[in-house]
N, C-alpha and C. Protein backbone atom coordinates (compact mmCIF):
# COMPACT_ATOMS: atom_id res chain seq x y z
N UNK A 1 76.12 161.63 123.52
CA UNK A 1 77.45 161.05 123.65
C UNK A 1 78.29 161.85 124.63
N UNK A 2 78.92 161.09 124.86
CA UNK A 2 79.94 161.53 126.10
C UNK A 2 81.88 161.72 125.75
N UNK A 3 82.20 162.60 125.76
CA UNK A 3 83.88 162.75 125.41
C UNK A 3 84.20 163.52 126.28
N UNK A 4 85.97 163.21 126.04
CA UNK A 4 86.73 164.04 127.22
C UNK A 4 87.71 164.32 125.97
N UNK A 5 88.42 165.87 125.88
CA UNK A 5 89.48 166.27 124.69
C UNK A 5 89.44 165.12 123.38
N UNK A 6 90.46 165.30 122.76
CA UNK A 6 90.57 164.77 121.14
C UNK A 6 91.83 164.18 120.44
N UNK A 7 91.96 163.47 120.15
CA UNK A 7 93.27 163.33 119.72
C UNK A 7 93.21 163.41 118.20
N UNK A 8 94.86 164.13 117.59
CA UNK A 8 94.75 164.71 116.24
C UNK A 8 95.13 162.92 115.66
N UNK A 9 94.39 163.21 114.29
CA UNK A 9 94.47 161.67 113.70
C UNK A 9 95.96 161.46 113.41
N UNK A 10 96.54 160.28 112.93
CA UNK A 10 97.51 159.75 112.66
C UNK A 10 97.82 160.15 111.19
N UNK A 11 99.12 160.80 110.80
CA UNK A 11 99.52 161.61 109.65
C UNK A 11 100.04 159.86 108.78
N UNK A 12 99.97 160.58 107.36
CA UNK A 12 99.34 159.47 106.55
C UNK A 12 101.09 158.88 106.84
N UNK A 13 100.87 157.39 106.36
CA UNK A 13 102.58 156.61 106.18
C UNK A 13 102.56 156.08 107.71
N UNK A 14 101.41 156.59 108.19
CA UNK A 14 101.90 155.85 110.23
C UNK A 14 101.53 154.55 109.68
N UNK A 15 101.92 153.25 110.66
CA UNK A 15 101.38 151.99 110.88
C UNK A 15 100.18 152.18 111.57
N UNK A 16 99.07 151.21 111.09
CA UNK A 16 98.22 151.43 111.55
C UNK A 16 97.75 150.92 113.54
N UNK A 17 97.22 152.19 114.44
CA UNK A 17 96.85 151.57 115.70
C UNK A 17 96.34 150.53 116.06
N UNK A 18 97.16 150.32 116.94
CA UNK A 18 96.64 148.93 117.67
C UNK A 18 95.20 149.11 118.38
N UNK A 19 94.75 147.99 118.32
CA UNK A 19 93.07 148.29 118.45
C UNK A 19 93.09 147.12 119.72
N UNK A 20 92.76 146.90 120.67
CA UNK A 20 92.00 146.06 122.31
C UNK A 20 90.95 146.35 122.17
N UNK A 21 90.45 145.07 122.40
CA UNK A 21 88.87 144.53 122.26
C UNK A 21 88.87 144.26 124.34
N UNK A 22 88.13 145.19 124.69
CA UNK A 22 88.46 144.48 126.12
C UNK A 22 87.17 143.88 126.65
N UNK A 23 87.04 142.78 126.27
CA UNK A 23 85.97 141.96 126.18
C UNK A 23 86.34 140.54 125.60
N UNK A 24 85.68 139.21 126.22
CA UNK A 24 85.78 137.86 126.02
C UNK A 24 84.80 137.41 125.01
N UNK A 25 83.78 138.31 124.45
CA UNK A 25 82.89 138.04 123.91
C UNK A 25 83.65 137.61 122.76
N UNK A 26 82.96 136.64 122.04
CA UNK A 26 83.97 136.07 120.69
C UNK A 26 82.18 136.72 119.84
N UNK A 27 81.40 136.89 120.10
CA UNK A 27 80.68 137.44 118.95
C UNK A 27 81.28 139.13 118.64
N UNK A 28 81.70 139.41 119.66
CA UNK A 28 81.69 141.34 119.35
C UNK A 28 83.35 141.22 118.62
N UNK A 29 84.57 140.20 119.09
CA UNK A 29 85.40 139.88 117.96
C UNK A 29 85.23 139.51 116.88
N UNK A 30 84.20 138.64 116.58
CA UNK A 30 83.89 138.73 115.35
C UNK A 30 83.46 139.84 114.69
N UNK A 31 82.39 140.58 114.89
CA UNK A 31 82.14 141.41 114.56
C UNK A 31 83.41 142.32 114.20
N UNK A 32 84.26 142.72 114.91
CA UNK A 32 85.07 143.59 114.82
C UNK A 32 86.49 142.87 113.52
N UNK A 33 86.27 141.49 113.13
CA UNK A 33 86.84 140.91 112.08
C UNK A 33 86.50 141.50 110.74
N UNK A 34 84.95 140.76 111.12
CA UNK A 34 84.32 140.97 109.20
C UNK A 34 84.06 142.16 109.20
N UNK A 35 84.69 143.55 109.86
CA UNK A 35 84.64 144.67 109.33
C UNK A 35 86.41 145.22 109.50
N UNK A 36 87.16 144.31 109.12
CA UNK A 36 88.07 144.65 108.60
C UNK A 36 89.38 144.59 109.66
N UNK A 37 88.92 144.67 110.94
CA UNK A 37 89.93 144.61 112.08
C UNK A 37 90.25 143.65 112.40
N UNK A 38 91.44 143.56 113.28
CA UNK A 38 91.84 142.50 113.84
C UNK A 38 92.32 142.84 115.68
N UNK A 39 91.41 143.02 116.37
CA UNK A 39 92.36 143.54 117.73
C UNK A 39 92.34 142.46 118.36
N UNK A 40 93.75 142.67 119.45
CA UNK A 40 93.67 141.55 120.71
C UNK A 40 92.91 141.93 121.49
N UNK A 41 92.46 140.81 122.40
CA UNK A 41 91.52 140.80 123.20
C UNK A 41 92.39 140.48 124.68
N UNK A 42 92.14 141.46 125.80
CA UNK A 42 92.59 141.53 127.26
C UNK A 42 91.08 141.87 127.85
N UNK A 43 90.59 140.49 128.51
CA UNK A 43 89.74 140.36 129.36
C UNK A 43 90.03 141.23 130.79
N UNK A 44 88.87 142.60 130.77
CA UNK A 44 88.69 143.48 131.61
C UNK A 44 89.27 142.67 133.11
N UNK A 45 88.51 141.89 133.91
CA UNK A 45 88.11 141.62 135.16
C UNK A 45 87.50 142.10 135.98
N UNK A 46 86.40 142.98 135.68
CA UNK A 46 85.66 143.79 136.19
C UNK A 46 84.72 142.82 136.81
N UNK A 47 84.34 143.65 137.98
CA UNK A 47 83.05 142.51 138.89
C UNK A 47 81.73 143.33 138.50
N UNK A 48 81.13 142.86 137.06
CA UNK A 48 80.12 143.22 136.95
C UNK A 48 79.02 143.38 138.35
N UNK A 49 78.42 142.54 138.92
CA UNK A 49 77.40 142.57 139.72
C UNK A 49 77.62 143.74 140.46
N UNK A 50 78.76 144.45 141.01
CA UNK A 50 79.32 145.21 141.76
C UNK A 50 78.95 146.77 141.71
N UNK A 51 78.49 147.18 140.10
CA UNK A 51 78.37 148.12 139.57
C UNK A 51 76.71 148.39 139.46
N UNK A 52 76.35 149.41 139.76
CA UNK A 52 74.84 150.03 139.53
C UNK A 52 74.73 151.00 138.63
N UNK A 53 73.40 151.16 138.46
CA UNK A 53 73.24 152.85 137.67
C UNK A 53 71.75 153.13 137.68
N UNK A 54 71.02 154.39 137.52
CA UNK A 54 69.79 153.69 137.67
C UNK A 54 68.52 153.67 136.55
N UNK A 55 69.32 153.22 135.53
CA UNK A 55 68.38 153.07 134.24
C UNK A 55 69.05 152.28 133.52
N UNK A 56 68.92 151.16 132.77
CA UNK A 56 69.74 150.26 131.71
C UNK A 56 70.60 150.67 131.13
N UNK A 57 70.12 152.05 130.35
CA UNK A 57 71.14 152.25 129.31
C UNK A 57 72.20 153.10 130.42
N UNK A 58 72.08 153.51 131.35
CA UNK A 58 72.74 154.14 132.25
C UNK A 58 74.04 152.52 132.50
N UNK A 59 73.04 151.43 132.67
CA UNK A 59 73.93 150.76 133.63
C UNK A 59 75.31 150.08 132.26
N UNK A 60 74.52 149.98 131.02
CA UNK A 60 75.39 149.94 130.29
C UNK A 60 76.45 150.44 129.88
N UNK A 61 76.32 151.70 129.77
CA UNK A 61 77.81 152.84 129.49
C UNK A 61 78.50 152.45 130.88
N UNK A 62 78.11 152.45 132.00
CA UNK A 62 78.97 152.69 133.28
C UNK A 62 79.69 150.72 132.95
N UNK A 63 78.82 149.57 133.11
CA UNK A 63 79.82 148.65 132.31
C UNK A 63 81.00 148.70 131.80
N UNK A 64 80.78 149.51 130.35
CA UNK A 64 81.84 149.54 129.15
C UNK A 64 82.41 150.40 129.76
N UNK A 65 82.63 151.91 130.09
CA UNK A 65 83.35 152.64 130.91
C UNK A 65 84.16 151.81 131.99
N UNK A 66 83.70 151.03 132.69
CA UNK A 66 84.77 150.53 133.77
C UNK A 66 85.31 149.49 132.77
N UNK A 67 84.85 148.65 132.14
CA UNK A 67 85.78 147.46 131.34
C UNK A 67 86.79 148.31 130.52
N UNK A 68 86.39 149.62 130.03
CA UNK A 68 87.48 150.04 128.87
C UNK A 68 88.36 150.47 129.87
N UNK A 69 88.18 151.31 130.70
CA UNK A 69 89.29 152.07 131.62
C UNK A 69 89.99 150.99 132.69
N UNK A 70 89.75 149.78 132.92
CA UNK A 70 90.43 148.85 133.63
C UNK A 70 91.50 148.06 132.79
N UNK A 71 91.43 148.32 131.54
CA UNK A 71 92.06 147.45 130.62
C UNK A 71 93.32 148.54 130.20
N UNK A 72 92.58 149.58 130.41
CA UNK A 72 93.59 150.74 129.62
C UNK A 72 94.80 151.48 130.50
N UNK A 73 94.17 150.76 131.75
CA UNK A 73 95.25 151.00 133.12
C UNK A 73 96.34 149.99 132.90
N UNK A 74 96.11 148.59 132.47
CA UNK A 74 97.76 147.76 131.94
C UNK A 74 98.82 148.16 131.31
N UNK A 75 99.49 147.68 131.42
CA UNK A 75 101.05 147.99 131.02
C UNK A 75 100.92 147.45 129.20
N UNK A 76 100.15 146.02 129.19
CA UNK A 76 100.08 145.50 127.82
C UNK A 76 99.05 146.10 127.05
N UNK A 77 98.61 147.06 127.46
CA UNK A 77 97.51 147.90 126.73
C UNK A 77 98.27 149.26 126.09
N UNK A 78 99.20 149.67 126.38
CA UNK A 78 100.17 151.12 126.31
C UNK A 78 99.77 151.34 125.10
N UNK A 79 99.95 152.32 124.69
CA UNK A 79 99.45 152.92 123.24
C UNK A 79 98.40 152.45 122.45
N UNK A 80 97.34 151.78 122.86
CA UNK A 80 96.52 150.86 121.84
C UNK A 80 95.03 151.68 122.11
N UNK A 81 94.36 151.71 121.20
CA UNK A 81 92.83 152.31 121.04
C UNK A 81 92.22 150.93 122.32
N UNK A 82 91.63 151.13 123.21
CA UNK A 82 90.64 149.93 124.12
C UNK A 82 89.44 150.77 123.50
N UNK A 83 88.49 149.50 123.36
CA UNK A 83 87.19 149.20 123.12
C UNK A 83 86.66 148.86 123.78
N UNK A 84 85.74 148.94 124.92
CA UNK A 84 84.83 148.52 126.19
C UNK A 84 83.65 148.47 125.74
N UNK A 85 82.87 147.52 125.33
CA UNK A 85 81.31 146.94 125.58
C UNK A 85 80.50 146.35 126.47
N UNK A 86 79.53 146.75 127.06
CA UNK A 86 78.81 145.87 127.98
C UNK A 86 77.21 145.81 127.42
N UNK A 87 76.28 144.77 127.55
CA UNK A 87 75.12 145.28 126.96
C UNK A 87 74.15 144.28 127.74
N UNK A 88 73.27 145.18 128.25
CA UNK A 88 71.68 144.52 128.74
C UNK A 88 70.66 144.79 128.27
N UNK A 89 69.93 143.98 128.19
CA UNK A 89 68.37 144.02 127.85
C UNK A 89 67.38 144.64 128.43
N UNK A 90 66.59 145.94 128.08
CA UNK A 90 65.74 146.67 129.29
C UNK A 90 64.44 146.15 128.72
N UNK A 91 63.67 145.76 129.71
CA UNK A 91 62.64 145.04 130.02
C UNK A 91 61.35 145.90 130.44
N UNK A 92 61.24 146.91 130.13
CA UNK A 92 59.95 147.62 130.78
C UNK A 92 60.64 148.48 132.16
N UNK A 93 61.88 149.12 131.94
CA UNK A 93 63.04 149.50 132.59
C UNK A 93 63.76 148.92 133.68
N UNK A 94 63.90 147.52 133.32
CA UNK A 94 64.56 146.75 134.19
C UNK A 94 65.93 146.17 133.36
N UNK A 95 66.64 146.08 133.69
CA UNK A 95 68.07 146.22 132.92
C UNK A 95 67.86 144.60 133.48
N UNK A 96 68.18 143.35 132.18
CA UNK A 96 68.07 141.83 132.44
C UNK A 96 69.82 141.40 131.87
N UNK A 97 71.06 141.33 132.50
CA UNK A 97 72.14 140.99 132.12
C UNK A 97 71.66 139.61 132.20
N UNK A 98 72.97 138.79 132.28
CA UNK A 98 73.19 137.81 131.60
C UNK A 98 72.11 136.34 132.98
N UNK A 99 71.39 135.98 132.88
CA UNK A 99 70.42 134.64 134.03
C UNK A 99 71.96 134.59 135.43
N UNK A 100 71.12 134.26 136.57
CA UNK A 100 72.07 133.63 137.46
C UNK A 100 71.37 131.85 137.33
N UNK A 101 70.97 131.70 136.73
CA UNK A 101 70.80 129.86 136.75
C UNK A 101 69.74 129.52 135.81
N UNK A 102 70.13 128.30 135.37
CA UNK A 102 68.82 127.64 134.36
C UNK A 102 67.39 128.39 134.74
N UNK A 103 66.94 128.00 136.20
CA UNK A 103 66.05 129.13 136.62
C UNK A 103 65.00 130.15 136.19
N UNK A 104 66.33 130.95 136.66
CA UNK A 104 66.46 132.49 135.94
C UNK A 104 65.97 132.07 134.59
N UNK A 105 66.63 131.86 133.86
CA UNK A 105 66.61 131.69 132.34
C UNK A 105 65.39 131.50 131.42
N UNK A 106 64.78 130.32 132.46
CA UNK A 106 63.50 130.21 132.46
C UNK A 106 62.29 131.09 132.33
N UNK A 107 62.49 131.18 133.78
CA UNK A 107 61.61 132.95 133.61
C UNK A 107 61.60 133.93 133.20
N UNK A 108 62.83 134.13 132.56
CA UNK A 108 63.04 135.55 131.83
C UNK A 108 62.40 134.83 130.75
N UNK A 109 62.42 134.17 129.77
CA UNK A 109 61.80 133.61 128.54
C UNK A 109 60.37 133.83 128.77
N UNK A 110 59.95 133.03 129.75
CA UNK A 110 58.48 132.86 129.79
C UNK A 110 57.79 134.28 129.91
N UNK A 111 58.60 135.22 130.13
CA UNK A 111 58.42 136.78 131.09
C UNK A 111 58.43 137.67 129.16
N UNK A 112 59.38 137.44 128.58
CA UNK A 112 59.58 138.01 127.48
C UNK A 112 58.80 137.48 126.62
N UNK A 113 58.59 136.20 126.39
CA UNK A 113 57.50 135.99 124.56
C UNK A 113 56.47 136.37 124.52
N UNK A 114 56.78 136.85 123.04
CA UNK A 114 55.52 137.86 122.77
C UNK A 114 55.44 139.11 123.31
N UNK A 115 56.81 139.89 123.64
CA UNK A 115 56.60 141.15 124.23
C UNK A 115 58.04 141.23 123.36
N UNK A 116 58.72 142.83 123.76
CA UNK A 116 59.50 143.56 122.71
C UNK A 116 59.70 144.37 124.04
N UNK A 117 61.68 144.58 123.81
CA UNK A 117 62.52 145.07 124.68
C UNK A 117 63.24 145.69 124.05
N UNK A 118 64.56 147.01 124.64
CA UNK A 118 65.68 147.04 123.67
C UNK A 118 66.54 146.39 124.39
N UNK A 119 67.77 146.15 123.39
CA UNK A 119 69.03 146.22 123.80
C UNK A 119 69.54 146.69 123.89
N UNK A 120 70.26 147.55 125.25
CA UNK A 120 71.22 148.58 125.08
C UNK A 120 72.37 148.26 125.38
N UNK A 121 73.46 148.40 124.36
CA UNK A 121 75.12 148.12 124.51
C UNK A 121 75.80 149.63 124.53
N UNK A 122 76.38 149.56 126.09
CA UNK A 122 77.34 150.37 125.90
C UNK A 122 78.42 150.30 125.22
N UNK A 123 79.12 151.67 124.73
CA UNK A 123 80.50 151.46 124.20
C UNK A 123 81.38 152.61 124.95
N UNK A 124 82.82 152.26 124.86
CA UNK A 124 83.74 153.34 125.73
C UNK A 124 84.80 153.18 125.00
N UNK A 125 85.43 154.07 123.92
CA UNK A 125 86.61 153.77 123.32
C UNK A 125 87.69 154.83 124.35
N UNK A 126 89.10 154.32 124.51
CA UNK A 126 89.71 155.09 125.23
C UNK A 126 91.45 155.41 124.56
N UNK A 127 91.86 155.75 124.21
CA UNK A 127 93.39 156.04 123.17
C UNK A 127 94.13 156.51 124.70
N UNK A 128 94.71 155.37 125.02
CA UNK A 128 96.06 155.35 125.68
C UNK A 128 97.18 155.83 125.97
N UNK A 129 97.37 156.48 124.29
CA UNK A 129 98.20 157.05 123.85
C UNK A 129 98.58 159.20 124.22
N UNK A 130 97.02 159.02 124.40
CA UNK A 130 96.74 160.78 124.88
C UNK A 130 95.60 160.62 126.02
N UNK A 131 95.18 159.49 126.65
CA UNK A 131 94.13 160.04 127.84
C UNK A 131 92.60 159.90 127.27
N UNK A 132 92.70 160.35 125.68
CA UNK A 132 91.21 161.12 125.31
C UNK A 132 90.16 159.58 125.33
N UNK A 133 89.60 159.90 125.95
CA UNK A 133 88.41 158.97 125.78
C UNK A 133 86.71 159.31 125.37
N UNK A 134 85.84 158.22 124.73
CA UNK A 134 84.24 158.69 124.99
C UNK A 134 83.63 157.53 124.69
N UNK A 135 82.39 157.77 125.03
CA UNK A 135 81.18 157.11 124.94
C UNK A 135 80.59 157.16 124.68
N UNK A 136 79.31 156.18 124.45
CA UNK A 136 78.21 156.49 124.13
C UNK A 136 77.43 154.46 124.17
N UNK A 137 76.07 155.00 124.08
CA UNK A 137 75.26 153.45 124.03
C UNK A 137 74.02 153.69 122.58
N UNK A 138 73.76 152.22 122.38
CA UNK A 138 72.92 152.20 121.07
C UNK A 138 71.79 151.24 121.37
N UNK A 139 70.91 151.29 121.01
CA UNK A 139 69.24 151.01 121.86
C UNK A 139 68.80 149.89 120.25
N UNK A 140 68.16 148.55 120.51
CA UNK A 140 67.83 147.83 119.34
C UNK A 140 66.55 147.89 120.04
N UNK A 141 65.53 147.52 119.39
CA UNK A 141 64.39 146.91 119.74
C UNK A 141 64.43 145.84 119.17
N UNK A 142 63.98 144.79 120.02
CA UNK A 142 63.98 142.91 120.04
C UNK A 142 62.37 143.18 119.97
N UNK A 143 61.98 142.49 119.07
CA UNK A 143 60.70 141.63 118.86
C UNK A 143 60.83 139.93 119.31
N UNK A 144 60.36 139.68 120.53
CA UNK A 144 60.48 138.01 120.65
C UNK A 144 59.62 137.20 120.26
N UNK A 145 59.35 136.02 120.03
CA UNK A 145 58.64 135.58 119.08
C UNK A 145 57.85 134.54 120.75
N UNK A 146 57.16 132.90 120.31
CA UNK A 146 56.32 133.00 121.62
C UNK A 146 57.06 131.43 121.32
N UNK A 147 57.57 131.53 122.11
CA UNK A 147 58.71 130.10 122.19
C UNK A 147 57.29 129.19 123.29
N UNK A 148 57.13 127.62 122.96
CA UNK A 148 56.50 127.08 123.62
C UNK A 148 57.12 126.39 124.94
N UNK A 149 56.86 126.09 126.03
CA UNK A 149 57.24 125.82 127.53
C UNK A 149 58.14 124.67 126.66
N UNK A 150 57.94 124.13 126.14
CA UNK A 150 59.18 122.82 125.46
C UNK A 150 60.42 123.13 125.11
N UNK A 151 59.65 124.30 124.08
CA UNK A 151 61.38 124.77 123.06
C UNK A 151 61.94 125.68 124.10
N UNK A 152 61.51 126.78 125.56
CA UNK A 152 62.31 127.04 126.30
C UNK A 152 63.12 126.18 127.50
N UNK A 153 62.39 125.07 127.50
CA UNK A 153 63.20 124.37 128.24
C UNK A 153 64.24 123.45 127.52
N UNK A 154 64.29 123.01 126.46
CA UNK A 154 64.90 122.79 125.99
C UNK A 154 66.18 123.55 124.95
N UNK A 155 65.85 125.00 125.01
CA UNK A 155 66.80 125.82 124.55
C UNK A 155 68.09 126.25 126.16
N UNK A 156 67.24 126.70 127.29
CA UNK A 156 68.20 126.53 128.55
C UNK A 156 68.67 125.27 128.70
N UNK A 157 68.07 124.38 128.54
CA UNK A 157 68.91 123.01 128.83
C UNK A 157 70.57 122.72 128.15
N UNK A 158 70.07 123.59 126.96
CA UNK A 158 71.33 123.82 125.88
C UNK A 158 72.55 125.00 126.27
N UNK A 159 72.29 125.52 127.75
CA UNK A 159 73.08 126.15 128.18
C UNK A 159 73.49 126.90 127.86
N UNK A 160 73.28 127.89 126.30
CA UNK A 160 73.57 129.03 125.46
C UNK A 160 72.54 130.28 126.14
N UNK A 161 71.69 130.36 126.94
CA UNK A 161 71.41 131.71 127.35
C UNK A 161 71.60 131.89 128.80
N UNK A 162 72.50 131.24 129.28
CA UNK A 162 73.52 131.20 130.66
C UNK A 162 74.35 132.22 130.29
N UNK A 163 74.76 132.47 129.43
CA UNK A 163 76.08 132.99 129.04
C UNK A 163 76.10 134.48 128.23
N UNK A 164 74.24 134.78 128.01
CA UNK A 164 74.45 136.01 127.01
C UNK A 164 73.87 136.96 127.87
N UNK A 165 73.85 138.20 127.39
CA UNK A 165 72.97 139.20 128.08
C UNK A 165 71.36 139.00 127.48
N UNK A 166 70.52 139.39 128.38
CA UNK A 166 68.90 139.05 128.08
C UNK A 166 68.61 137.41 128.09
N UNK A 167 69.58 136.93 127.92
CA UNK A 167 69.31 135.02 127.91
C UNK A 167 68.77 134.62 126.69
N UNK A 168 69.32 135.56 125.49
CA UNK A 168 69.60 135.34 124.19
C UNK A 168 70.60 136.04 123.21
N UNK A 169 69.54 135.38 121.83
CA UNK A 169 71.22 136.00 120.91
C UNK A 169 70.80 135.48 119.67
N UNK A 170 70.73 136.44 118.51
CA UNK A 170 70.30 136.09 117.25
C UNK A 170 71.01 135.24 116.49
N UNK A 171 72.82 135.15 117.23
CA UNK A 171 73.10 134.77 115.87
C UNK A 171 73.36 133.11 116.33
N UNK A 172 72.44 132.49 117.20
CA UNK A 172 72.43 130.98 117.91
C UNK A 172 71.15 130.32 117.94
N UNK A 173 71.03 130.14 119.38
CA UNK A 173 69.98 128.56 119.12
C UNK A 173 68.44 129.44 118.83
N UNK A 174 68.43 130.63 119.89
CA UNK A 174 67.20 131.33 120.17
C UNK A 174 67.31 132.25 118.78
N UNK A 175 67.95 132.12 117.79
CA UNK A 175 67.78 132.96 116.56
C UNK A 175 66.16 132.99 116.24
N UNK A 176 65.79 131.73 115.88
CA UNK A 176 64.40 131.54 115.58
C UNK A 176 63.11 131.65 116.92
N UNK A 177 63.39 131.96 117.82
CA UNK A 177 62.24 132.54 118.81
C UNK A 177 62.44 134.22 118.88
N UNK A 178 63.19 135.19 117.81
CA UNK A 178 62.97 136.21 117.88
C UNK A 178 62.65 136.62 116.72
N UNK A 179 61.54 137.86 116.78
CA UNK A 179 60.68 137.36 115.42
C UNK A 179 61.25 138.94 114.65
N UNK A 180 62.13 139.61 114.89
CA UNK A 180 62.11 140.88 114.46
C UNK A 180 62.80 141.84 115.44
N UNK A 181 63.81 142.80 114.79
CA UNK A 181 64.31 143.90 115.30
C UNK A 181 64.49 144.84 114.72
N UNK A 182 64.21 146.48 115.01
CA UNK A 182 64.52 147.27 114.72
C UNK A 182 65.52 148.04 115.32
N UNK A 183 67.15 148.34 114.04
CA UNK A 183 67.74 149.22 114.69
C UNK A 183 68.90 147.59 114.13
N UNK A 184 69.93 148.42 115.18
CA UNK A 184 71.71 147.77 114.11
C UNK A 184 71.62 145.86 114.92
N UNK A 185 71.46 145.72 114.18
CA UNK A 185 71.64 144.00 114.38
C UNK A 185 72.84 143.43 114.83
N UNK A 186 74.49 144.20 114.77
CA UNK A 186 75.50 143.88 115.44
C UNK A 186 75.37 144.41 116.70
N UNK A 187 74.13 145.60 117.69
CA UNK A 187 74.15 146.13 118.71
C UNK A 187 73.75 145.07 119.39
N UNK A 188 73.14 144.23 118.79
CA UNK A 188 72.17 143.03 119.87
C UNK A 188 73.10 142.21 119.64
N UNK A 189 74.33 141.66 119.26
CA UNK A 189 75.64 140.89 118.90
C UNK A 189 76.22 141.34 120.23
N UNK A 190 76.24 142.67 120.86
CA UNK A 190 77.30 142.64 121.51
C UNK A 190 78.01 144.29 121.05
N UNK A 191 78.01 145.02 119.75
CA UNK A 191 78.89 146.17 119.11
C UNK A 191 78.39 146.91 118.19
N UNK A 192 77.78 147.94 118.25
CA UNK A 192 77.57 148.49 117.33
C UNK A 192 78.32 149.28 116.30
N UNK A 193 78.85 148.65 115.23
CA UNK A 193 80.34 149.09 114.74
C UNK A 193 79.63 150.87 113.56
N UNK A 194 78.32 151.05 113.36
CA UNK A 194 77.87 152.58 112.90
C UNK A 194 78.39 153.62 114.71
N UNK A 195 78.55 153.09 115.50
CA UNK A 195 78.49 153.63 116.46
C UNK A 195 79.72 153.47 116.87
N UNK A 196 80.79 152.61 116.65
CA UNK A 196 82.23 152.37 117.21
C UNK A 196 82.43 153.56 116.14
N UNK A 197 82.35 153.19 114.93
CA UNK A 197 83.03 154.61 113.78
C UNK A 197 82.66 156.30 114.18
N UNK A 198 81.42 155.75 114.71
CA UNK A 198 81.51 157.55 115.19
C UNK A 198 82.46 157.94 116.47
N UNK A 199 82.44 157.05 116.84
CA UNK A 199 83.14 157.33 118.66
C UNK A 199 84.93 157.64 117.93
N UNK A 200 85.06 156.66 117.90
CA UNK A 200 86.70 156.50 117.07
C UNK A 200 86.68 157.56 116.49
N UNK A 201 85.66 158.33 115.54
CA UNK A 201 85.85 159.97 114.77
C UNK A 201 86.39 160.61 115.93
N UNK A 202 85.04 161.08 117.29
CA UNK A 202 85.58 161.88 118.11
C UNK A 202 86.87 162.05 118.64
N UNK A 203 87.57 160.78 118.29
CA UNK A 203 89.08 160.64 118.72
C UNK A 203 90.06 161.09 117.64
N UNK A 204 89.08 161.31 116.49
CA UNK A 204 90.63 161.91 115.75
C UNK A 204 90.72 160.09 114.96
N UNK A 205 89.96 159.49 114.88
CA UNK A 205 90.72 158.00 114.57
C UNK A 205 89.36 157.94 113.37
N UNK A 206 90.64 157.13 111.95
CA UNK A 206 89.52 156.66 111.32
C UNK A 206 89.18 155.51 111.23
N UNK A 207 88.24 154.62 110.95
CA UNK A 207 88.25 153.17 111.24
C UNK A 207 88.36 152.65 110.04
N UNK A 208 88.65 153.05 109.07
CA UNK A 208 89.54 152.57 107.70
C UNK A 208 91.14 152.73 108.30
N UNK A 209 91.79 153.46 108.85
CA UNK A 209 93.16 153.53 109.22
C UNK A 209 93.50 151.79 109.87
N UNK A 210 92.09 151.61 110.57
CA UNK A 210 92.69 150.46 111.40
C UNK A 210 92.35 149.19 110.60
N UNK A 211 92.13 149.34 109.42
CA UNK A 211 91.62 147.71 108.98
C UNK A 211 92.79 146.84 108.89
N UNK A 212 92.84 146.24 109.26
CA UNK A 212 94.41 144.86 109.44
C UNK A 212 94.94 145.04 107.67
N UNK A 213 94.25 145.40 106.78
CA UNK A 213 94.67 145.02 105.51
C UNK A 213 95.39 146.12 104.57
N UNK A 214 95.52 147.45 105.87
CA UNK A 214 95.41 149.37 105.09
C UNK A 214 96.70 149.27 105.71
């Protein structure tokens, strides 16, 4: 893991911090619901393609690092915890973000069944409030299952792995062409929230302080 200084936690009787999700993903908001939060969401604008690194999980942290720190540069971000996620699929060390066309989509399927990748999602929490920021990324292993030339053309046709990283996603159409994973099942969502709670520690932050309901 990666940190820069610390911030001292919030003395008891504070209102609880505002939490930015800086990400469009509505699965990693969810996620960040049914465990008790509620943050707004300010879409980064980062030009993914733009950015390199030269290993997946490399290219992931540098992702979430630029999405958290572009969000945390706004004026409507001022004092609020940002949350930056980015996450790709490494392939036999080829980092697979999200298809450029039905295509693409195609071949990555036909390229993956019956083989086993991780997912690595970066994370970058950054507190606004003092500078202190860190990171870190969390690795799943995907077991894919052996989708037939039908059910992948007919799962891209359905236009749901246009839109994800790896050109899937458990909790949708391709749920049932992945046969097994080891490791946090919200990391392949998009968030690994055992891994947001540790990061948020390094900050001095507890993630019970922030539940919408404390």
């Amino acid at each position: 893991m990666h940190s820069e200084s610390h911030a001292t936690a919030g003395r008891p009787g504070q209102p609880a911090r505002r939490l930015v999700l800086a990400s469009k993903s509505p699965a990693r908001l969810g996620l960040l619901r049914q465990a008790g939060l509620a943050p707004d969401v300010i879409v980064s604008g980062v030009d993914e393609d733009a950015l390199t690194a030269p290993d997946p999980e490399g290219l992931a942290l540098v992702l979430a690092r630029a999405k958290a720190a572009a969000v945390a540069g706004l004026p409507e971000a001022s004092g609020a915890l940002v949350v930056g996620c980015d996450s790709v699929l490494d392939l036999d060390g080829e980092a697979l973000g999200k298809p450029a066309d039905a295509e693409d989509a195609t071949a990555r399927w036909k390229a993956m069944r019956g083989r086993s990748g991780v997912l690595r999602t970066g994370h970058c929490v950054i507190d606004t409030a003092t500078g202190s920021r860190t990171s870190a990324s969390a690795g799943t292993v995907v077991h894919f299952g052996e989708p037939t030339d039908t059910e992948i053309a007919a799962y891209v046709a359905a236009g749901e792995p246009l839109h994800v990283a790896g050109a899937f996603t458990l909790d949708g159409l391709s749920g049932p062409f992945v046969d097994g994973i080891e490791g946090d099942h919200g990391n392949v969502l998009g968030l690994s929230l055992p891994l947001l709670r540790r990061l948020l520690g390094e900050l001095g932050v507890r993630i019970t302080d922030l539940w919408a309901s404390a």
